[in-house]
Every structure is written in C-alpha cells, then in structure tokens.
Protein backbone atom coordinates (compact mmCIF):
# COMPACT_ATOMS: atom_id res chain seq x y z
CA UNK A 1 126.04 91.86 150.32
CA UNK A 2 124.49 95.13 148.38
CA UNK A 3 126.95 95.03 146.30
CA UNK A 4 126.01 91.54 145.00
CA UNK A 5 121.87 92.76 145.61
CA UNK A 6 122.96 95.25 143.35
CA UNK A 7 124.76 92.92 140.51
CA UNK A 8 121.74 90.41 140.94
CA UNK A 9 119.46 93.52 140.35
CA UNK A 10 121.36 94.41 137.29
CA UNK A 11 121.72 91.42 135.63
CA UNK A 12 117.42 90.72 135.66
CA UNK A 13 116.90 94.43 134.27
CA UNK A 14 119.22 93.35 131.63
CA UNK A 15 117.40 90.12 131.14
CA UNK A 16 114.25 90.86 131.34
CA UNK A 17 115.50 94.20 128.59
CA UNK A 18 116.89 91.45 126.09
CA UNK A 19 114.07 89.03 126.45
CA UNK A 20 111.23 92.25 126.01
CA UNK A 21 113.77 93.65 122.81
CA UNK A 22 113.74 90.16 121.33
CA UNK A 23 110.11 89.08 121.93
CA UNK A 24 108.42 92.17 123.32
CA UNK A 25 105.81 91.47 126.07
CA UNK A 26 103.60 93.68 124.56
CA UNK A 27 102.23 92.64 121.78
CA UNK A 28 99.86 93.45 118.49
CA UNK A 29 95.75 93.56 119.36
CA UNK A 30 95.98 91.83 115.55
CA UNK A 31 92.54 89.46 114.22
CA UNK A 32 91.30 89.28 110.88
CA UNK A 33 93.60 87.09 107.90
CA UNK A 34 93.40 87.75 103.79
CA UNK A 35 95.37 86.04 101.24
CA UNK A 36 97.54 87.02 98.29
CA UNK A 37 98.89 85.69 95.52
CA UNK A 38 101.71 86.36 92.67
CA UNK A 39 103.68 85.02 90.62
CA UNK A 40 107.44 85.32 89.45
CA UNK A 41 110.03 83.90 86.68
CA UNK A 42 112.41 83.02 89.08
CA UNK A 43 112.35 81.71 92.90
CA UNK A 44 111.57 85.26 94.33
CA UNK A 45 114.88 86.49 96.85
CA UNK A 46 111.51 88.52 97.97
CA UNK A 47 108.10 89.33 97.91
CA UNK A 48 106.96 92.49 96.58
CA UNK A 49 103.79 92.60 98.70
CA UNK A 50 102.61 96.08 97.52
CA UNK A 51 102.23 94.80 93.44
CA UNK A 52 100.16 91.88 94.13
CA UNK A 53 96.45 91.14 94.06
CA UNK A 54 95.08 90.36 97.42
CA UNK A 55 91.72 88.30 98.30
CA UNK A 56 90.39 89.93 101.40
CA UNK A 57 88.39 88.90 104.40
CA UNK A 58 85.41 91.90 103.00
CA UNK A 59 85.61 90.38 99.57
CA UNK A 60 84.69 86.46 101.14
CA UNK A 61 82.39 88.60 103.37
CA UNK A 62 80.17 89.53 100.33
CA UNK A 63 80.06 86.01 99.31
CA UNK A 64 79.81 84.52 102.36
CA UNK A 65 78.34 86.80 105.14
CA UNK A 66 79.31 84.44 107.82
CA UNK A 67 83.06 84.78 107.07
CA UNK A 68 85.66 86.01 109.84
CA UNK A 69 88.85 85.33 107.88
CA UNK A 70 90.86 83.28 105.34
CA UNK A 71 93.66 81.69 105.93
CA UNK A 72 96.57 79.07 105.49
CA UNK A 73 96.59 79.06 101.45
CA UNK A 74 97.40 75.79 99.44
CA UNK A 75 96.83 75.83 95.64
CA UNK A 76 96.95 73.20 92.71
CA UNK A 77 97.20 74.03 89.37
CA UNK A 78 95.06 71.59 87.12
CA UNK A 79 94.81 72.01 83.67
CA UNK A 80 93.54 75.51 83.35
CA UNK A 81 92.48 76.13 86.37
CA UNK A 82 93.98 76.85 89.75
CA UNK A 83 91.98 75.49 92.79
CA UNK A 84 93.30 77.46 96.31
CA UNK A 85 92.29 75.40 99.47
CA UNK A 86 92.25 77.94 102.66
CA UNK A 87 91.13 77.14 106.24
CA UNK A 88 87.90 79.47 106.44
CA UNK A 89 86.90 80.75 109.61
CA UNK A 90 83.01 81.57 109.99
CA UNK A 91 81.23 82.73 113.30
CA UNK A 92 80.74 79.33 114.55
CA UNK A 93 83.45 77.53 116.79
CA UNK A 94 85.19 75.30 114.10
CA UNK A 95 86.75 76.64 110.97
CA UNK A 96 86.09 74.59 107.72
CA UNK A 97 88.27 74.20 104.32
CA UNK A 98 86.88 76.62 101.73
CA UNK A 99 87.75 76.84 98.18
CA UNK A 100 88.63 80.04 95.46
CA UNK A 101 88.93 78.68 91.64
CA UNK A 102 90.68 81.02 89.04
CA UNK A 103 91.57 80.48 85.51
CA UNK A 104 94.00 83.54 85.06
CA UNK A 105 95.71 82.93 88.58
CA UNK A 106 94.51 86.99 89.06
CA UNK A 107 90.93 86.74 89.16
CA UNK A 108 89.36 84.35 91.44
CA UNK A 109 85.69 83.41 92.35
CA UNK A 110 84.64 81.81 95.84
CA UNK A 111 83.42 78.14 95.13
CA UNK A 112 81.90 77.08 98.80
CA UNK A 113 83.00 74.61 101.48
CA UNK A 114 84.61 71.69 100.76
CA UNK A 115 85.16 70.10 103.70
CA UNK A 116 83.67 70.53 107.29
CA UNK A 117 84.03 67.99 110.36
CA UNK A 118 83.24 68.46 114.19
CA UNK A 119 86.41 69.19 115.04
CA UNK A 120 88.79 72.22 113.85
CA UNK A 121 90.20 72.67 110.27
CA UNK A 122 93.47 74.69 108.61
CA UNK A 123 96.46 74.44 106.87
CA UNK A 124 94.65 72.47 104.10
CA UNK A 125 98.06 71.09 102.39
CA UNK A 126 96.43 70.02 98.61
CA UNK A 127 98.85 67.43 96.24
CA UNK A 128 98.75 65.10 93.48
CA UNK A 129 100.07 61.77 94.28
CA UNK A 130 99.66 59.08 91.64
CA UNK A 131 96.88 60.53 90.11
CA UNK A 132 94.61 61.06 92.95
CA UNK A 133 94.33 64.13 95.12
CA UNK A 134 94.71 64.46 98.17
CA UNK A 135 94.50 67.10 101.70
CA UNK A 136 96.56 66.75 104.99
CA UNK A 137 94.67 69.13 106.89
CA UNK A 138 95.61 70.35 110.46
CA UNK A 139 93.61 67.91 112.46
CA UNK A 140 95.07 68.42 116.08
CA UNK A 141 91.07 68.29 117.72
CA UNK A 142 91.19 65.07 115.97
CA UNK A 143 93.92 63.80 118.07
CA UNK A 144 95.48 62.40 114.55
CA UNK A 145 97.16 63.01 111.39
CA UNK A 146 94.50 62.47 109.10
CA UNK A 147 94.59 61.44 104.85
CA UNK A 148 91.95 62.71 103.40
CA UNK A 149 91.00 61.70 99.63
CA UNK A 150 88.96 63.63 96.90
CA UNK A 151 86.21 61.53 95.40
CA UNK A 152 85.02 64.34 92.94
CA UNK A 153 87.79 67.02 93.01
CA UNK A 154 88.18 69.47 94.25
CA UNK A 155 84.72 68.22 96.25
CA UNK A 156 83.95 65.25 97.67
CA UNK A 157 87.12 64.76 100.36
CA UNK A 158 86.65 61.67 102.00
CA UNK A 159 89.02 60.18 105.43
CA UNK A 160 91.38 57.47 103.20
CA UNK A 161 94.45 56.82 106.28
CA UNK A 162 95.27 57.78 109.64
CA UNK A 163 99.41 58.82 109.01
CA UNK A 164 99.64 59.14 112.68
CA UNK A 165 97.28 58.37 115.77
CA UNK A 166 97.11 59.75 119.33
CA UNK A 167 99.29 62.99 118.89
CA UNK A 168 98.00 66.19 118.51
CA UNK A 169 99.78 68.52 115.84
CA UNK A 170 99.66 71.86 114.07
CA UNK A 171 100.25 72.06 110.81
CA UNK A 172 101.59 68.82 109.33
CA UNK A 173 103.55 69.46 105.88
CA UNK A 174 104.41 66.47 103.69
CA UNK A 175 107.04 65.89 100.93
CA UNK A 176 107.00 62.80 99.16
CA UNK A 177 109.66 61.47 96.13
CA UNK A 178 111.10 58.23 94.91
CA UNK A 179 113.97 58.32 97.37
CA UNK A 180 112.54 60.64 99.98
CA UNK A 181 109.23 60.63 101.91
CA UNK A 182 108.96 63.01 105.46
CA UNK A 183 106.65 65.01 107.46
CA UNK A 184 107.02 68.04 109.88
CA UNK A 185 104.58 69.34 112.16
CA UNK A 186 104.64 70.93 115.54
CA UNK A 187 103.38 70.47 119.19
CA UNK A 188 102.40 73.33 121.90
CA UNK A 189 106.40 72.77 123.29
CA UNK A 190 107.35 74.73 120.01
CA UNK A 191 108.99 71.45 118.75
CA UNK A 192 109.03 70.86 115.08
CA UNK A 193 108.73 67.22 114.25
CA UNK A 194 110.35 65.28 111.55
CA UNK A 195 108.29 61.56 110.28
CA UNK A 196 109.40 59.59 107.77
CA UNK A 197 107.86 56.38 105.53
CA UNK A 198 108.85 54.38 102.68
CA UNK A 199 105.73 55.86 100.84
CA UNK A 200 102.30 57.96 101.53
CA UNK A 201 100.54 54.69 102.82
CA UNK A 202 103.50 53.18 105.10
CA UNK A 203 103.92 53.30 108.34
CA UNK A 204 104.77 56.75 109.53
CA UNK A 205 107.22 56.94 112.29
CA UNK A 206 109.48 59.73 114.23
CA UNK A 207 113.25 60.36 112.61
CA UNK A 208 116.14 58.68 114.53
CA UNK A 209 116.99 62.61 114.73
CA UNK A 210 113.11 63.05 115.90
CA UNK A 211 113.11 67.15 116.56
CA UNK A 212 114.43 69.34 113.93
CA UNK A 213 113.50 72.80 115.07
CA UNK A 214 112.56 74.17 118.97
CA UNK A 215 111.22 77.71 119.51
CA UNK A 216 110.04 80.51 118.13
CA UNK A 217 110.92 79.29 114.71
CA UNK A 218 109.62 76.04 115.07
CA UNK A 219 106.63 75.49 112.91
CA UNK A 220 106.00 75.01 109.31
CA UNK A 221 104.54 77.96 107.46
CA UNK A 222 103.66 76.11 104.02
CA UNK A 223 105.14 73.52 101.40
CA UNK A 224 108.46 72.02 100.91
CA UNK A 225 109.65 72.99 98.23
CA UNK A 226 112.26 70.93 96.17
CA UNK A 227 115.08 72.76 94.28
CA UNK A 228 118.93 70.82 93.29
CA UNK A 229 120.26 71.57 96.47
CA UNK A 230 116.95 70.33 98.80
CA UNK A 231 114.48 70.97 100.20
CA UNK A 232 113.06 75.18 101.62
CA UNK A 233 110.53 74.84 104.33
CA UNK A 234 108.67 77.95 105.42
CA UNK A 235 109.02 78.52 109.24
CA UNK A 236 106.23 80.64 110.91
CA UNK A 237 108.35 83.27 113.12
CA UNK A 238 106.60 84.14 116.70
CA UNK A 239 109.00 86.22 118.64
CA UNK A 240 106.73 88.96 118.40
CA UNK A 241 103.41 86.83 118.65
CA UNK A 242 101.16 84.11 116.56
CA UNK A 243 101.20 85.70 112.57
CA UNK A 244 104.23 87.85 112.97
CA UNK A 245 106.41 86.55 110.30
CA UNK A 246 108.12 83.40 108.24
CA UNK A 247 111.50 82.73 107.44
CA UNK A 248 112.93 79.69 105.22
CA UNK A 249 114.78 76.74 105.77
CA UNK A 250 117.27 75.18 104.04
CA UNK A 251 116.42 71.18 105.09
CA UNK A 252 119.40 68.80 103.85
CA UNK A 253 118.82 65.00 103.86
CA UNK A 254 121.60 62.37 103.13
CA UNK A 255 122.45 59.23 104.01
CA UNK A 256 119.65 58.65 106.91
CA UNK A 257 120.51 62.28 108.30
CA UNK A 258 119.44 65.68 108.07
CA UNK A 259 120.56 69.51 108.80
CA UNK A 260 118.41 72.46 108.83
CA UNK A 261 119.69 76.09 108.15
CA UNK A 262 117.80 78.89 108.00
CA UNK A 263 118.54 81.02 104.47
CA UNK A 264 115.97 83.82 104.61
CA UNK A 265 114.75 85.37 107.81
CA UNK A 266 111.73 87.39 107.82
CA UNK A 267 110.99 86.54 104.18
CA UNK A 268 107.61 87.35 105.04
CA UNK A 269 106.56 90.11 107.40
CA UNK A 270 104.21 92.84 108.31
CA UNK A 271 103.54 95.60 106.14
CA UNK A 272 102.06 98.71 107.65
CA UNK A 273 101.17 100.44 104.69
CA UNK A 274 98.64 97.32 103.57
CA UNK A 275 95.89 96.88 105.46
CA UNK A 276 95.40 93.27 105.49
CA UNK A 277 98.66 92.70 105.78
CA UNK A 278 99.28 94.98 108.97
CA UNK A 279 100.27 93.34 111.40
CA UNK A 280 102.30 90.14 110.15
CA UNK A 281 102.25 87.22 107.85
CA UNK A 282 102.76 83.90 108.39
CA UNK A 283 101.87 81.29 105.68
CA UNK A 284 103.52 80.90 102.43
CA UNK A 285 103.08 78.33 99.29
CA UNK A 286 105.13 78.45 95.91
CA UNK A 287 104.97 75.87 93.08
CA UNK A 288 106.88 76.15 89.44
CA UNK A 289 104.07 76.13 86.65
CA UNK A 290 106.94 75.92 84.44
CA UNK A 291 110.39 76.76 82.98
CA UNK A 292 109.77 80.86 83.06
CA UNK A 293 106.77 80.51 85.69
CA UNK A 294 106.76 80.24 89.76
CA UNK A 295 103.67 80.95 91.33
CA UNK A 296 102.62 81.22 95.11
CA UNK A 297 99.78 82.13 97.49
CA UNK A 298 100.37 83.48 101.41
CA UNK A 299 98.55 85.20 104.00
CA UNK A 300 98.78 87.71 106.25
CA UNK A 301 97.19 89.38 109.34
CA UNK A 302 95.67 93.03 110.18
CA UNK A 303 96.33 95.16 113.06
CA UNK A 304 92.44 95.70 114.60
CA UNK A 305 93.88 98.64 116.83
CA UNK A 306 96.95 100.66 117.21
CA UNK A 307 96.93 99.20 121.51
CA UNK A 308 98.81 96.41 122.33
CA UNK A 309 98.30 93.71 124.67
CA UNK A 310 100.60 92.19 127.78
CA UNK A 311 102.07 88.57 127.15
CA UNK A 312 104.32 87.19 129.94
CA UNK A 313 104.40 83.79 129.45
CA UNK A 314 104.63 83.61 125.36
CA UNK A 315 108.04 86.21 125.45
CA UNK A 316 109.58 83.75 128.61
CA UNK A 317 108.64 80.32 126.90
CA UNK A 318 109.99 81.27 123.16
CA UNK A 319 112.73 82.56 124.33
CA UNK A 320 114.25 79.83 127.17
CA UNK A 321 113.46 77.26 124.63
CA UNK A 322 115.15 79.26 121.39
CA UNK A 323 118.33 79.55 124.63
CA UNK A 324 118.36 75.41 124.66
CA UNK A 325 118.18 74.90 121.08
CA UNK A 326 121.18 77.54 120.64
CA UNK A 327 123.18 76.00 123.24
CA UNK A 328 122.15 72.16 122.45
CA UNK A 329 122.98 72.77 118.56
C-alpha cells in the first residue's frame, strides 16, 4: 500500500513538472501592445524583429493621450497609400478600430477612429472584395459575426450582413476565392472553428469537419495567406499565457476536406532585448505588393515587471485539451 502511495505520489510530481515545463503556472505580469512593420522580397522563413520600424504605444500616446495600446494590425495597400486598421485600446471599457496611413510603408501618421460601437472591438481584418471594402472585426460582445462596409474609405464603416448570429467568437479570419470561401475563429473552449459559403453574402455554416484546431494553438493570429500549395494561417501560441507567441499553419483544402499542419512554430515570439516587444507577440499580417515585394504588419507585447503571476487553471485547461487533440488526431 506505500509502495503504490509512493508510485501515485510520483507520478503527480511528474505531472504536475511536465504540465508547469510546458505551460508554466507562473506566468509574465505583461500589459501594454505596439506594432511593427517590414517588408521582404521573399515570404520571410523569419522575422528579423531588431531591423524593423516599430509604432509604439508612447508614440499613439502623443497623438492620442487617451491611448493604452495598439493592437491586432490589418493593412491595405491602395494606390499609394497604405491604410493599417488596429484595435485601439483607450482608458474607457471598450476598445475602438483606429487607423495609421503611410505613403512610404516606413513613416506613418495617426488618422483617428474609424469605427466605435457599444460593445468591444479588435482584430479589424480589412479586404477588397469586388471593389468595395470591407472589416470583419472581432465582435464576440455582439453575440455575432458582423460585415461591416466602408461608405467613404477608409471612414465611414457601416453594419452591411450578419455572417453568423448567436455565437460568440474571437477573432474571425476570412479567405474568400472563386473556388474557395471559409472562416476560422475561436470560442473560450480553445476550439478553432472552420465556416464555409458559396460567397461573402451566402449563408455561412460550420464545416462537415466543424473544429480544425483545439488548445493552446487554437486561434487565428492574422490573414490567410494564399501561396501554390494553400493556404498559411497564423496561430496565436498560449502555453505560456495570452500574447506569448504565433506559429503557422499549413491549411490544405480538397475535395470537401481539409488538413492542417503546423510549418513554423514560434515564428513570432518574445524578444527581450526590445522593449515593446518583451514579453511575446501574437498577431501577424503579410500581403505581396508585388513580384520582388512582401510586406507585413504584427504586434507584440511588453513585460510591465520582471514578477510573475500564478495561473492554475490556464496551464491545466491548455494542456488536457492540447492531450485530446493529440490523442483524437
């Protein structure tokens, strides 16, 4: 009978050791997102963080004195001109969707708030679909998926569609082509969704193979992004908390199915030598301008003290749920 005490004893030491190495229990006292931007000739393997400009939560500050951070960047390059969408976070309860033009892609100038509702705004996802612009914003207060439509862009956004009602999601991320038109988003299960219509304005309904990711690595961290072999989703990484990192995703459709595969883990991640960028990253959007050109925007969090803080539940949830996804895939 002590003998098996003594295995039982053991075996939740080692446990509880493997669940803290994976997804420590104490965690970053982190607060306080920036944004940076870059640009590359080919489809960067990596991110040189340390080389590129950054837009910082002081800089928005002087502009804006209400300003706590910026985050969740989605750009659009228009003629000349690039137009970044970010969820900005003031001292009042609900963030709105602020705006930074540039005409250089280096050098950008803070243009105001674009859109502001009673209920919560991020992830601002900007496109072009048949000559009209238009935002899928995280809308999760809203209890919906919501279409919103630019009247005067990039001002002037305007409720066009409800893609999905009664369901409350983080961070929906849309692709949309002549043979292929999906959605992801995520709930607070850490279950990545997959939608899919016969166009923007159908009717938007789960995948016969209706969760595509479960866990820590379970929600989307920025565009799809289309290349000859499919589609690369960014995938927010939390085994260390909220904003610690992103990997990508290799997302294969054919024939009415789908795999995922993850290519590049940790593509993003903290960088303690950057300030703004100390203590993770965790949003990440790349576009070709061209034949020679790729540029992208991302975010990423600060450290507000060296202390960290104890999380039970987060470490215990992420990691029974990333158990069932490895055993049920």
């Amino acid at each position: 009978m002590k003998r098996l005490v003594y295995i039982l004893l053991f075996l939740g030491i080692l446990t509880i050791l493997i669940i803290n190495y994976r997804t420590p229990f104490f965690q970053n006292d982190s607060g306080g997102w920036s944004i940076g931007y870059g640009q590359d000739k080919i489809y960067p393997q990596n991110i040189d963080v340390k080389k590129n400009k950054i837009y910082s939560i002081e800089k928005l500050k002087a502009e804006n004195d209400s300003t706590s951070f910026l985050a969740d960047p989605f750009f659009l390059k228009e003629k000349d001109t690039f137009y970044l969408f970010f969820e900005h976070q003031k001292t009042k309860t609900n963030a709105d969707v602020g705006l930074l033009t540039s005409t250089d892609g280096k050098n950008y100038q803070y243009r105001g708030t674009v859109l502001t509702q009673k209920f919560h705004l991020s992830y601002p996802q900007v496109f072009k679909y048949k000559n009209n612009f238009y935002m899928i914003p995280e809308s999760k207060q809203a209890n919906a998926v919501l279409l919103y439509k630019a009247q005067n862009f990039p001002f002037k956004w305007k409720v066009c569609d409800t893609l999905l009602n009664n369901v409350k999601l983080k961070d929906p991320t849309i692709y949309l082509s002549d043979s292929l038109n999906i959605m992801v988003a995520s709930d607070d299960k850490l279950n990545m969704f997959v939608y899919q219509a016969d166009s923007l304005f159908g009717k938007w309904k789960l995948h016969k193979r209706p969760i595509a990711l479960m866990g820590t690595e379970a929600r989307p961290g920025g565009r799809f992004f289309a290349d000859k072999k499919g589609l690369i989703l960014p995938v927010q990484n939390c085994t260390n908390g909220y904003g610690f990192g992103l990997s990508l995703y290799r997302f294969s459709f054919k024939g009415g199915n789908y795999t995922t595969k993850r290519i590049s883990p940790y593509f993003l991640k903290s960088h303690k030598e950057i300030k703004e960028f100390s203590a993770g990253m965790h949003q990440f959007d790349i576009q070709k301008l061209d034949d020679n050109s790729y540029y992208y925007v991302y975010d990423g969090n600060r450290l507000k003290s060296q202390s960290k803080s104890f999380n039970i539940v987060g470490p215990l949830k992420g990691t029974w749920i990333d158990l069932k996804n490895w055993i049920l895939n």
